[in-house]
C-alpha atoms as a PDB file:
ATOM      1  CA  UNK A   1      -7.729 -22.064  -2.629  1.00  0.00           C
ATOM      2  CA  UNK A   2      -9.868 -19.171  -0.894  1.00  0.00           C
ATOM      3  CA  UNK A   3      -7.941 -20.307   2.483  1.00  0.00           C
ATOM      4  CA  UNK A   4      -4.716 -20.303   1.090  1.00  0.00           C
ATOM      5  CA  UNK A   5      -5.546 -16.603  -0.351  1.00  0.00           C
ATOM      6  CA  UNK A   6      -7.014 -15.229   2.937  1.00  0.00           C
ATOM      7  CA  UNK A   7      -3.575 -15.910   4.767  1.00  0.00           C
ATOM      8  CA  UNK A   8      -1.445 -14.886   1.624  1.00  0.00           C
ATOM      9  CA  UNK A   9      -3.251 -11.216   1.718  1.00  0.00           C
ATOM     10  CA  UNK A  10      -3.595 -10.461   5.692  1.00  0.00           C
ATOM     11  CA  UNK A  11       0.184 -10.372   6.559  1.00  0.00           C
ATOM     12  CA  UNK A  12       0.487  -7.814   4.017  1.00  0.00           C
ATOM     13  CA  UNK A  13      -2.078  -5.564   4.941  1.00  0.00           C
ATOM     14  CA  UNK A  14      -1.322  -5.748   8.704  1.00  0.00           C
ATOM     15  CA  UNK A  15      -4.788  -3.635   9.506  1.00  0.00           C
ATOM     16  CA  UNK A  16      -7.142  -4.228  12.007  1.00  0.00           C
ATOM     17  CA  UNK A  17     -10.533  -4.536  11.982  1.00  0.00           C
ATOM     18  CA  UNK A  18     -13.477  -4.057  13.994  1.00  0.00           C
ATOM     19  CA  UNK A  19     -16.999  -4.777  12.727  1.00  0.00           C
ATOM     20  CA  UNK A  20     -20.469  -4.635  14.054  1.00  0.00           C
ATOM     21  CA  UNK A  21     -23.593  -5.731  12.203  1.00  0.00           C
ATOM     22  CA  UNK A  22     -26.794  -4.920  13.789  1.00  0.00           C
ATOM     23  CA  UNK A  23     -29.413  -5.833  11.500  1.00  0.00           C
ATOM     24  CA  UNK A  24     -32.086  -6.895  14.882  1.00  0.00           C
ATOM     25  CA  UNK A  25     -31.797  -5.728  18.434  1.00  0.00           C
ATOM     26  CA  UNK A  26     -31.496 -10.014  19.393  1.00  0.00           C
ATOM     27  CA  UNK A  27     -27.945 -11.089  18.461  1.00  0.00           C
ATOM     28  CA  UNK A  28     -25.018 -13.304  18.873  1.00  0.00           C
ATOM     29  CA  UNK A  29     -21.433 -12.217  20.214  1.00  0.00           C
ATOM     30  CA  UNK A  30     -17.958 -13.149  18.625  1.00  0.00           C
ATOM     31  CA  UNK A  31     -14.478 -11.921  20.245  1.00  0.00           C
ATOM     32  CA  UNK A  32     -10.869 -12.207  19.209  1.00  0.00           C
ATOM     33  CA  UNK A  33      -8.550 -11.394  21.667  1.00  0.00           C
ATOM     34  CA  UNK A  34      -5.815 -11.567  19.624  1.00  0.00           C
ATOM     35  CA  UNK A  35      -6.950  -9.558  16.255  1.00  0.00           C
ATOM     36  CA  UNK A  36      -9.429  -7.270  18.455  1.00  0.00           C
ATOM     37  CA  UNK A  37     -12.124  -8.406  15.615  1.00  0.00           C
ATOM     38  CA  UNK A  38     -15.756  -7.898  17.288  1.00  0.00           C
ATOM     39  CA  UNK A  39     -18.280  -9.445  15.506  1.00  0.00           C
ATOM     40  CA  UNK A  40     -22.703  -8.947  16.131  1.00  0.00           C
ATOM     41  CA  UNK A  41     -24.647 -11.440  13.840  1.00  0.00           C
ATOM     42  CA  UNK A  42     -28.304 -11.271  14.627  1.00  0.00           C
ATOM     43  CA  UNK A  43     -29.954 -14.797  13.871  1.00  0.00           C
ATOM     44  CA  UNK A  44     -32.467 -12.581  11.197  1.00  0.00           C
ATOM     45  CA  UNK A  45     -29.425 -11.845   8.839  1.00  0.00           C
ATOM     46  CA  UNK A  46     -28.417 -15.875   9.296  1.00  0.00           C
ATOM     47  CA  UNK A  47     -31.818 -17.321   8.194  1.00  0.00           C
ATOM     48  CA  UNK A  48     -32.643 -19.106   5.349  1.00  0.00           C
ATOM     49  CA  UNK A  49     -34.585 -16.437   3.950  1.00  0.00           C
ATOM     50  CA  UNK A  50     -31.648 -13.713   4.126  1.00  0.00           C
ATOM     51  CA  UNK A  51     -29.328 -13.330   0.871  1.00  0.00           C
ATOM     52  CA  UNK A  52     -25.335 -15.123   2.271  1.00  0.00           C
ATOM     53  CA  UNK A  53     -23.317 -12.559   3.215  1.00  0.00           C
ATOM     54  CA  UNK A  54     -20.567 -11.524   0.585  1.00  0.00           C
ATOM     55  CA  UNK A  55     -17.483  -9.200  -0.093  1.00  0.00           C
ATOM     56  CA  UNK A  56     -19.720  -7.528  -2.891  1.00  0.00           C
ATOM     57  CA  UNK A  57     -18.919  -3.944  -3.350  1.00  0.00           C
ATOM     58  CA  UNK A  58     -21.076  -0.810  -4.236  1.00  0.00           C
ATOM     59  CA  UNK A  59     -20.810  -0.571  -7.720  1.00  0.00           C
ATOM     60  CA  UNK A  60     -23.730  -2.844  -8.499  1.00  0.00           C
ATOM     61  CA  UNK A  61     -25.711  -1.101  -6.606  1.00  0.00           C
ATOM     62  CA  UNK A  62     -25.031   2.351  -7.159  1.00  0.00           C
ATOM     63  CA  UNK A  63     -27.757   3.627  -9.579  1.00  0.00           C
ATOM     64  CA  UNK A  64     -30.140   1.876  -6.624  1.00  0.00           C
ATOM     65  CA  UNK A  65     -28.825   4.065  -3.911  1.00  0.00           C
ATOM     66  CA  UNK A  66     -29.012   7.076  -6.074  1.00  0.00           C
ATOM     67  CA  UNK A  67     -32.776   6.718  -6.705  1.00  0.00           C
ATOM     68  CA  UNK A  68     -33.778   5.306  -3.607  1.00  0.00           C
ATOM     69  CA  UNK A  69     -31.871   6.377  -0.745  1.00  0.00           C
ATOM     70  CA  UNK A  70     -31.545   9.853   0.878  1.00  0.00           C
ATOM     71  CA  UNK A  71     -27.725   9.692   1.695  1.00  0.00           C
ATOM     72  CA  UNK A  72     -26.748  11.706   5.080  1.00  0.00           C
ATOM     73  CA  UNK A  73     -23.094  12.526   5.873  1.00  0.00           C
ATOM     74  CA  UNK A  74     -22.760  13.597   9.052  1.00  0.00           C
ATOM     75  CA  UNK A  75     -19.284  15.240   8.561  1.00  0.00           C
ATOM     76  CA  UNK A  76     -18.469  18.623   7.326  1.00  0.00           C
ATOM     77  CA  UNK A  77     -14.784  17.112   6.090  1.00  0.00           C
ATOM     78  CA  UNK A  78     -13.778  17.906   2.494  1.00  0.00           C
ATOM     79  CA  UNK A  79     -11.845  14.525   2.330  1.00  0.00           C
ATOM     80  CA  UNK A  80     -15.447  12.417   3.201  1.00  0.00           C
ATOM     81  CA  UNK A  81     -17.101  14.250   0.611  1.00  0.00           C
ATOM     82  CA  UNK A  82     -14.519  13.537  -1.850  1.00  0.00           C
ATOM     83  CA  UNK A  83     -14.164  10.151  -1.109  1.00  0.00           C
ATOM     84  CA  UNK A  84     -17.838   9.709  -1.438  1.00  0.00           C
ATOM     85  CA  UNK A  85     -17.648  11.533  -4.614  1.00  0.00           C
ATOM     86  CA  UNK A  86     -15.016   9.111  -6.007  1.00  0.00           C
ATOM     87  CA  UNK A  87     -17.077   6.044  -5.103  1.00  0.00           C
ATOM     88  CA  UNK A  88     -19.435   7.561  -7.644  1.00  0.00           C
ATOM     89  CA  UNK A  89     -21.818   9.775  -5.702  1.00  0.00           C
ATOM     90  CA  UNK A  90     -22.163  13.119  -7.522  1.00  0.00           C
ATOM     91  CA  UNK A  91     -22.605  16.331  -4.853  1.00  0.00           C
ATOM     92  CA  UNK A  92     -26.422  16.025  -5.289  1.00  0.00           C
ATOM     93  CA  UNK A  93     -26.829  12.634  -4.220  1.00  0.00           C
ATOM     94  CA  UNK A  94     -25.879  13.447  -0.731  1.00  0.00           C
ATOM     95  CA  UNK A  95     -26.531  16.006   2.043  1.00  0.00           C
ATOM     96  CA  UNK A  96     -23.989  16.832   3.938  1.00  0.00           C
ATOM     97  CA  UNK A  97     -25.139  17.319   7.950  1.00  0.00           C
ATOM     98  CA  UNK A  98     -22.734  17.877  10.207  1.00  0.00           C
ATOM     99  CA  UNK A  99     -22.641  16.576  13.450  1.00  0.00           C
ATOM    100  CA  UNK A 100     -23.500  18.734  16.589  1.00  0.00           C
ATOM    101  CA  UNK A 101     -22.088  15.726  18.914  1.00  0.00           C
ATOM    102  CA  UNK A 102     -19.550  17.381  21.298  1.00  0.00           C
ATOM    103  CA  UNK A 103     -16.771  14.978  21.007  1.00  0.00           C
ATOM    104  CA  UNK A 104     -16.028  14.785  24.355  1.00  0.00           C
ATOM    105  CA  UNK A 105     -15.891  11.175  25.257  1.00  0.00           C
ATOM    106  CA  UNK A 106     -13.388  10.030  28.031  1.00  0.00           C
ATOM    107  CA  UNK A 107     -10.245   7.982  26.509  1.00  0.00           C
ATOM    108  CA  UNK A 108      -9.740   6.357  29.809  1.00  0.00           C
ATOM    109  CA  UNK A 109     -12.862   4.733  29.312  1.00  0.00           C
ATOM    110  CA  UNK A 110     -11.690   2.544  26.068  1.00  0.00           C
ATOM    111  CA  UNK A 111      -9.431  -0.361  25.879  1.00  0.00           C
ATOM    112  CA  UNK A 112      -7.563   0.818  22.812  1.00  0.00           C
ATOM    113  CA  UNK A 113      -7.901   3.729  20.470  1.00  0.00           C
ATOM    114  CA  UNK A 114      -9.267   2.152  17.751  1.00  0.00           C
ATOM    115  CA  UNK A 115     -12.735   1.488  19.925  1.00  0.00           C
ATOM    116  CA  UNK A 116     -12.774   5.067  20.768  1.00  0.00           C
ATOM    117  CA  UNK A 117     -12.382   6.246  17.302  1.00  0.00           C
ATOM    118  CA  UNK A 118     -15.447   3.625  16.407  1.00  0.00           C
ATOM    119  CA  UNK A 119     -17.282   5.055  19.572  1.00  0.00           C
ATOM    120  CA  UNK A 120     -16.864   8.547  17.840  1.00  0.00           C
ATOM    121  CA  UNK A 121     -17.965   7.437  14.707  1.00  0.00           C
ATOM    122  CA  UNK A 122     -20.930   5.828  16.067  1.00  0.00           C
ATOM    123  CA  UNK A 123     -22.186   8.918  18.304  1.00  0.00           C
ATOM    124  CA  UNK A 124     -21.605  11.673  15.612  1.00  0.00           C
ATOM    125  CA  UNK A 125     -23.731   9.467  13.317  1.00  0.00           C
ATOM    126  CA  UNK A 126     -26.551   8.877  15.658  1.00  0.00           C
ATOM    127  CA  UNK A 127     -27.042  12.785  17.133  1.00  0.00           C
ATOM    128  CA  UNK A 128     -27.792  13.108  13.311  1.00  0.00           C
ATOM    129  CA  UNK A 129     -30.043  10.217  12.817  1.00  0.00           C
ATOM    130  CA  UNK A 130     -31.982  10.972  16.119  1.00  0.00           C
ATOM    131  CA  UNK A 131     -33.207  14.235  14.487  1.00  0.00           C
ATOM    132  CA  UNK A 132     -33.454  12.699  11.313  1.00  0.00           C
ATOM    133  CA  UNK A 133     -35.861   9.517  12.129  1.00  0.00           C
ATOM    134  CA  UNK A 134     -35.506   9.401  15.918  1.00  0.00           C
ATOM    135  CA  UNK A 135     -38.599   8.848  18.053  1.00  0.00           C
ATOM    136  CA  UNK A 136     -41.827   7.604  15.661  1.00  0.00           C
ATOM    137  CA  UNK A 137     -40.642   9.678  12.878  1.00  0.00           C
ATOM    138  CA  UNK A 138     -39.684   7.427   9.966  1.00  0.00           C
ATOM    139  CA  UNK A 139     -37.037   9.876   8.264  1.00  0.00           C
ATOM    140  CA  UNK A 140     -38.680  12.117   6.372  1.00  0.00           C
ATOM    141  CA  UNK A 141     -36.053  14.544   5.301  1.00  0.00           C
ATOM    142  CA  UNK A 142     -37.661  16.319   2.756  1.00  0.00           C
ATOM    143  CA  UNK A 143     -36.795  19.462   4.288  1.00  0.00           C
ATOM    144  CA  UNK A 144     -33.430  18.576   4.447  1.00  0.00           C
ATOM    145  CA  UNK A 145     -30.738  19.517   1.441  1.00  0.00           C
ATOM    146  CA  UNK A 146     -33.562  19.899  -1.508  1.00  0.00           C
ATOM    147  CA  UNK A 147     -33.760  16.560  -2.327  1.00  0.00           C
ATOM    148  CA  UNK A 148     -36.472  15.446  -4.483  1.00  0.00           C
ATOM    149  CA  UNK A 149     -38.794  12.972  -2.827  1.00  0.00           C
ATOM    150  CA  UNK A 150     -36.387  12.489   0.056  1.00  0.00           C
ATOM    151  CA  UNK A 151     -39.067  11.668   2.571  1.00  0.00           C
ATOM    152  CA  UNK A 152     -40.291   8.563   0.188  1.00  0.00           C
ATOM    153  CA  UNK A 153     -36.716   7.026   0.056  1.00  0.00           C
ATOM    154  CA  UNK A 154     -34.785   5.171   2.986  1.00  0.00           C
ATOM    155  CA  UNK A 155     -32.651   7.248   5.186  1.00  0.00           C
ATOM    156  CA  UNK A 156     -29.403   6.088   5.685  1.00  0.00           C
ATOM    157  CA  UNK A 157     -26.788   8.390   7.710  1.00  0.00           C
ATOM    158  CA  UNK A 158     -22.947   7.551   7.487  1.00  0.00           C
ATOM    159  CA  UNK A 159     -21.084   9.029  10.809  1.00  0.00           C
ATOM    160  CA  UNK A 160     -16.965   8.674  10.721  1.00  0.00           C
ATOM    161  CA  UNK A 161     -13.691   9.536  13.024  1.00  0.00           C
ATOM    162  CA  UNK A 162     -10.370   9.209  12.330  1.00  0.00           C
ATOM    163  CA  UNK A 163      -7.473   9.517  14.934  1.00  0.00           C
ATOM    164  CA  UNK A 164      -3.769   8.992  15.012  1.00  0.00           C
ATOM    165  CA  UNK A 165      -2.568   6.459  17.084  1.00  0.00           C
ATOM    166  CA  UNK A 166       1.387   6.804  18.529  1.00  0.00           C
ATOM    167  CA  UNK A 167       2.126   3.924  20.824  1.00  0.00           C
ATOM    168  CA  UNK A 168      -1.094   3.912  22.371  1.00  0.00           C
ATOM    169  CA  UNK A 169      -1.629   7.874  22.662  1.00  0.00           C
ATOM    170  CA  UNK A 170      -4.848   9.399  20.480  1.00  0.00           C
ATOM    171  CA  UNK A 171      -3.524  12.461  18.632  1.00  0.00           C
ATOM    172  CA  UNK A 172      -6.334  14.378  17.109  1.00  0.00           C
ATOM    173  CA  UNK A 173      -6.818  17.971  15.948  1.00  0.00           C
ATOM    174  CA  UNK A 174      -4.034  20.656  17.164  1.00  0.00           C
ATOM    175  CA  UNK A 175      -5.588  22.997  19.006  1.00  0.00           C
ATOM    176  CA  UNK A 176      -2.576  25.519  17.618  1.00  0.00           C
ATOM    177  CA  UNK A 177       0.648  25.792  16.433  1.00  0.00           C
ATOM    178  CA  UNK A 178       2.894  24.879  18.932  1.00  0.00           C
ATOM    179  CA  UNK A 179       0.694  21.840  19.440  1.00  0.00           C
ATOM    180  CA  UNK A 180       0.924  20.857  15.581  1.00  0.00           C
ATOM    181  CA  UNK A 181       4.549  21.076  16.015  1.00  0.00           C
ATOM    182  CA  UNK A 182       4.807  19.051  19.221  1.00  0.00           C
ATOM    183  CA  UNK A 183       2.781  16.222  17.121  1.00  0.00           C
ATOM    184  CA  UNK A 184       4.920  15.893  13.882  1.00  0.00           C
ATOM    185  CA  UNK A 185       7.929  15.951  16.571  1.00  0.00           C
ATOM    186  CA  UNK A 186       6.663  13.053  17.691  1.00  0.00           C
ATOM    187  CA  UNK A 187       5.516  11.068  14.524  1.00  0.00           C
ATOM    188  CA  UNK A 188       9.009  12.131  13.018  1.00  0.00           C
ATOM    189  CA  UNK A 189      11.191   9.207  11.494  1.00  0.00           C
ATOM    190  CA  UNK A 190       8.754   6.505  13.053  1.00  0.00           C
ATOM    191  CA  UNK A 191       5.541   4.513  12.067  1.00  0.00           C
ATOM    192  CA  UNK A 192       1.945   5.182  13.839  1.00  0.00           C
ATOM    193  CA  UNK A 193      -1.368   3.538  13.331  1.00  0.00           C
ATOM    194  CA  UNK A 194      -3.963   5.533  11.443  1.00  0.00           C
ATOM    195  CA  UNK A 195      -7.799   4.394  13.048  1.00  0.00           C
ATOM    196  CA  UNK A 196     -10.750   5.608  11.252  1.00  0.00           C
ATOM    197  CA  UNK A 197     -14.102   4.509  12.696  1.00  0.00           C
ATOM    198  CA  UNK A 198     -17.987   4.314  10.525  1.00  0.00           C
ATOM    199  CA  UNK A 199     -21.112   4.035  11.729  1.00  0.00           C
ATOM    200  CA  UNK A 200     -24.313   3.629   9.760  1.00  0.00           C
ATOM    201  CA  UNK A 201     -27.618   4.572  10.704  1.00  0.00           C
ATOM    202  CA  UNK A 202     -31.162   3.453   8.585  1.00  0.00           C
ATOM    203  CA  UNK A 203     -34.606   4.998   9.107  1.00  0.00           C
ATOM    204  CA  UNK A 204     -35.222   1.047   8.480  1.00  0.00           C
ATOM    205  CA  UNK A 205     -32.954   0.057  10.944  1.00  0.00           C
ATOM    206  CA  UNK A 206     -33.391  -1.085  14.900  1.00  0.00           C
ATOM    207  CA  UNK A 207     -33.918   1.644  17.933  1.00  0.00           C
ATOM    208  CA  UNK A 208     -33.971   1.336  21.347  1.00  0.00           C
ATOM    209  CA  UNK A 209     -36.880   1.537  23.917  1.00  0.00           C
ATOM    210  CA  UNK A 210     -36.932   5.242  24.072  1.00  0.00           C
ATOM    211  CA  UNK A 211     -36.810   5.494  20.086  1.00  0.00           C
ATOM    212  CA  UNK A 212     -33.089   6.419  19.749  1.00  0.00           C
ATOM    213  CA  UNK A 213     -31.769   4.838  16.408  1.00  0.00           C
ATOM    214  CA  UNK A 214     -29.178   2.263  17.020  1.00  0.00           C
ATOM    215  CA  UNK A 215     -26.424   1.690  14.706  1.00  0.00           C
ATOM    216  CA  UNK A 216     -26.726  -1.164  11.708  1.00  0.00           C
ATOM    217  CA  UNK A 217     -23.296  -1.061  11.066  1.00  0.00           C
ATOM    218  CA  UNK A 218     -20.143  -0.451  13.310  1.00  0.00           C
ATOM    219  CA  UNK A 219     -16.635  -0.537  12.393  1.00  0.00           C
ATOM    220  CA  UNK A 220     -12.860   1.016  12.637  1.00  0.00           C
ATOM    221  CA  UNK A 221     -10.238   0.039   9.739  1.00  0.00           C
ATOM    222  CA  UNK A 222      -6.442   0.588  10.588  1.00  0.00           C
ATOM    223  CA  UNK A 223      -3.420   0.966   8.794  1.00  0.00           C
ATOM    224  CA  UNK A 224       0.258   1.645   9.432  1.00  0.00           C
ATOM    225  CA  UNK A 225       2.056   5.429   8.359  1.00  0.00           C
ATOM    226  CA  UNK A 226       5.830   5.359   8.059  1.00  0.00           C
ATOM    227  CA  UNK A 227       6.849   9.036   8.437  1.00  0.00           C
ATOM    228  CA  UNK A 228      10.174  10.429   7.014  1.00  0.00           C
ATOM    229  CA  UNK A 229      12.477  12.013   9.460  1.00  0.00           C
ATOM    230  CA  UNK A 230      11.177  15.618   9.463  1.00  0.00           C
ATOM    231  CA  UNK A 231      13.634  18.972  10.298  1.00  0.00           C
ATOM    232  CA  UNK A 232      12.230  21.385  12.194  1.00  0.00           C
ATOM    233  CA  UNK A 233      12.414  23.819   9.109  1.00  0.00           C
ATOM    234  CA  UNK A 234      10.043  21.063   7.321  1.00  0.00           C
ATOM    235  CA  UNK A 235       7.755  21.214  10.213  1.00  0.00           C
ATOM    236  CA  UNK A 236       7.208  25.090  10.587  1.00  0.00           C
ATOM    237  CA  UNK A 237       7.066  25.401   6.698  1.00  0.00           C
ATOM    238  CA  UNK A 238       4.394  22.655   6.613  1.00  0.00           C
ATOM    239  CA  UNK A 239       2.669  24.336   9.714  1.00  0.00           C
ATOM    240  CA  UNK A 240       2.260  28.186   7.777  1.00  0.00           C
ATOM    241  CA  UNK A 241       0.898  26.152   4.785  1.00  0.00           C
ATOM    242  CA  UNK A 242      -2.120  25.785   7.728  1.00  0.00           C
ATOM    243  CA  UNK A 243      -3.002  22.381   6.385  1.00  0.00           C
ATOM    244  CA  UNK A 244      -2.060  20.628   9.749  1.00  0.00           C
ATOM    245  CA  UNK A 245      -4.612  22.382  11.611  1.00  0.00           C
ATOM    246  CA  UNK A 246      -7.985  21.155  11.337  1.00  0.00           C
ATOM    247  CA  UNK A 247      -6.167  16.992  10.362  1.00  0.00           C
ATOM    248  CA  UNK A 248      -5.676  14.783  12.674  1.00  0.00           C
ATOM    249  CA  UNK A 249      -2.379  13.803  13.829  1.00  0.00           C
ATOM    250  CA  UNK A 250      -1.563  16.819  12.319  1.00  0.00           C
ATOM    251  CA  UNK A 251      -0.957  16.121   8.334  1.00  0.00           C
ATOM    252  CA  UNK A 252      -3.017  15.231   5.606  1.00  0.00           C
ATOM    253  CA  UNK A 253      -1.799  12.030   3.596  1.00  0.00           C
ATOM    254  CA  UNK A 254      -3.955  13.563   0.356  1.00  0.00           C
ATOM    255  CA  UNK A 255      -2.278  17.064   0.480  1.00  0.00           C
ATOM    256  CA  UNK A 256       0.696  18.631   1.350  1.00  0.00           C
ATOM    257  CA  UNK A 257       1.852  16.029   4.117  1.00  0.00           C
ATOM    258  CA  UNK A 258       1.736  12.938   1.555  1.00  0.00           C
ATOM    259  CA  UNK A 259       4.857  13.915   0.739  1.00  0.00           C
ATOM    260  CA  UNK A 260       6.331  12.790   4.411  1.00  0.00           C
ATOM    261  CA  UNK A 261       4.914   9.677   4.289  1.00  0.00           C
ATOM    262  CA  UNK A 262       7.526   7.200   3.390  1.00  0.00           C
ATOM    263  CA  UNK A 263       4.622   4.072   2.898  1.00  0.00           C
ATOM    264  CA  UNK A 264       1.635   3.200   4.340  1.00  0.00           C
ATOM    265  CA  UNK A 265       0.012  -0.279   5.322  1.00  0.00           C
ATOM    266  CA  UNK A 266      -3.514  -1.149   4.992  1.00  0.00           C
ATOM    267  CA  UNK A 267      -5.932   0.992   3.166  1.00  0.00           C
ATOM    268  CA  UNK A 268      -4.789   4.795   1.719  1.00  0.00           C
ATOM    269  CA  UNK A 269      -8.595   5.845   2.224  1.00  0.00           C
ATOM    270  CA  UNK A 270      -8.429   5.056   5.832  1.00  0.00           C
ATOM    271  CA  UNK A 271      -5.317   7.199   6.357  1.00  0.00           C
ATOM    272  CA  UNK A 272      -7.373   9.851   4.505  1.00  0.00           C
ATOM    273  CA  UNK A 273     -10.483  10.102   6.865  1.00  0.00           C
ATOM    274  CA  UNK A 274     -12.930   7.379   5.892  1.00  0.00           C
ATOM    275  CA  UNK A 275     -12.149   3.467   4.641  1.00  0.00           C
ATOM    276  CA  UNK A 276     -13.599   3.231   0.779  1.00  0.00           C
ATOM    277  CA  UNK A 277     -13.464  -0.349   0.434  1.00  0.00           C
ATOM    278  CA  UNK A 278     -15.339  -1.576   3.701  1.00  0.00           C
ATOM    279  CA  UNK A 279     -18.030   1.101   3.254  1.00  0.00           C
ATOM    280  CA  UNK A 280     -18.749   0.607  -0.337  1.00  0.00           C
ATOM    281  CA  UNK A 281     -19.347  -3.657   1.109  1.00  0.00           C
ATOM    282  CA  UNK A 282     -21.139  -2.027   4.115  1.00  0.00           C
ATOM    283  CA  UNK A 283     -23.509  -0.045   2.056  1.00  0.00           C
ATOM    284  CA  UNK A 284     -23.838  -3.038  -0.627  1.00  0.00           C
ATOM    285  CA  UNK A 285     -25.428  -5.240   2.182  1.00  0.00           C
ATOM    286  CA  UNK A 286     -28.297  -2.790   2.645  1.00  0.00           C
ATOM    287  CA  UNK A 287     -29.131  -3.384  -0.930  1.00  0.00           C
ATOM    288  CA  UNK A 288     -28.484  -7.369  -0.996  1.00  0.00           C
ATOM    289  CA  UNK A 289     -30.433  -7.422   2.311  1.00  0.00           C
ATOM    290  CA  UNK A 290     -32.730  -5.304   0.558  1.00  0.00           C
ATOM    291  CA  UNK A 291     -32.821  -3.030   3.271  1.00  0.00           C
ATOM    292  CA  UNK A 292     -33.112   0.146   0.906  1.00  0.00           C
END
């Protein structure tokens, strides 16, 4: 029955997936060609000792984040913080620490945008997480966003990126207006792939030999925007509303621009800026692998 279940819900999603688990430095390598779906088991998190991995979500868990973990967002976005918020973290159980990475990876370097969105995800997360508990420090934050007791609690620091995705060409920010019109021009009357990559660092978690932390988890959720055939007096209007401008793609699904989205496949959150349902099971694993 859980077969017949697992092909009844895929076709209808239609998202793709990329996951890394990085629980020890030593691990084994898994590649699917045809789903892209890369997958990092270290033998620790297979032993006998270590709880079986599940699709548990966060809300077990929560009240055990919220008294022992310092939470670290490493994104200034409104949307993040609200979809943290609606996953049950109130404004004080977080710190919000925006990333000082640059952003200025080469695209000709990745195989397909949705590795270069997880790449993203993974380096904005880390610059944080270096200053955090990089080195021999052990993350005390205590400094850091008023939290009581922070530097007694595990560290863990959640790094995202979300890009549009047109037949293969990353659209991200416009850098103006003529810019943010060329892009809805182009996603006009068609469908485009939404990528949003994660990354999550621990103070518990694995660093390399120079003491940089190294991810625990790695991954970039997709999903599939149907756009309704725009006029240019739709565009411009939606333009001097000045929402487009700091969204990439150009529109924001949660605001003005939902309402030129015909449908969407896969998950609304990833469209948004950051996939709810895989991070609240990426954050529950911490606490079954009691890890927090």
């Amino acid at each position: 029955m859980r077969a017949l279940a697992l092909f009844s819900i895929f076709p209808l999603v239609n998202a793709e997936t990329c996951l890394t688990w990085r629980p020890s430095f030593v691990a084994f390598h898994f590649w699917c060609p045809i789903s892209r779906f890369r997958l990092i088991i270290s033998p620790l998190a297979m032993s006998a000792a270590a709880p079986s991995r599940t699709s548990s979500t966060l809300l077990p868990y929560l009240s055990i984040f919220k008294t022992k973990v310092n939470l670290i967002l490493a994104s200034k976005s409104p949307r993040r913080q609200e979809i943290l918020q609606l996953m049950g973290f109130d404004s004080k159980d977080f710190v919000v620490l925006p990333s000082d990475f640059p952003e200025d990876l080469d695209k000709r370097n990745f195989i397909n945008p949705a590795d270069y969105a997880q790449k993203n995800a993974e380096c904005k997360a880390q610059e944080v997480a270096t200053k955090l508990f990089g080195g021999s420090s052990s993350g005390d934050v205590g400094k850091v966003g008023g939290q009581r007791d922070a530097g007694k609690k595990t560290t863990i620091v959640i790094g995202s990126d979300t890009i549009v995705d047109r037949d293969g060409i990353i659209l991200e920010k416009p850098e103006d207006a003529q810019h943010a019109y060329a892009m809805l021009s182009s996603l006009s009357g068609r469908t485009h792939l939404v990528h949003s990559g994660v990354a999550i660092y621990s103070s518990k978690g694995p660093k390399s030999g120079d003491g940089i932390p190294l991810p625990v988890v790695s991954f970039c959720e997709t999903a599939r925007v149907d756009f309704a055939p725009l006029s240019e007096e739709e565009i411009w209007n939606y333009i001097r509303s000045g929402e487009p401008m700091d969204k990439a793609g150009g529109y924001g699904i949660q605001g003005l621009g939902g309402q030129v989205v015909r449908g969407i496949e896969g998950c609304y959150f990833t469209v948004m800026g950051m996939p709810m349902h895989k991070l609240s099971v990426a954050l529950a694993q911490f606490a079954e692998d009691d890890q927090i």
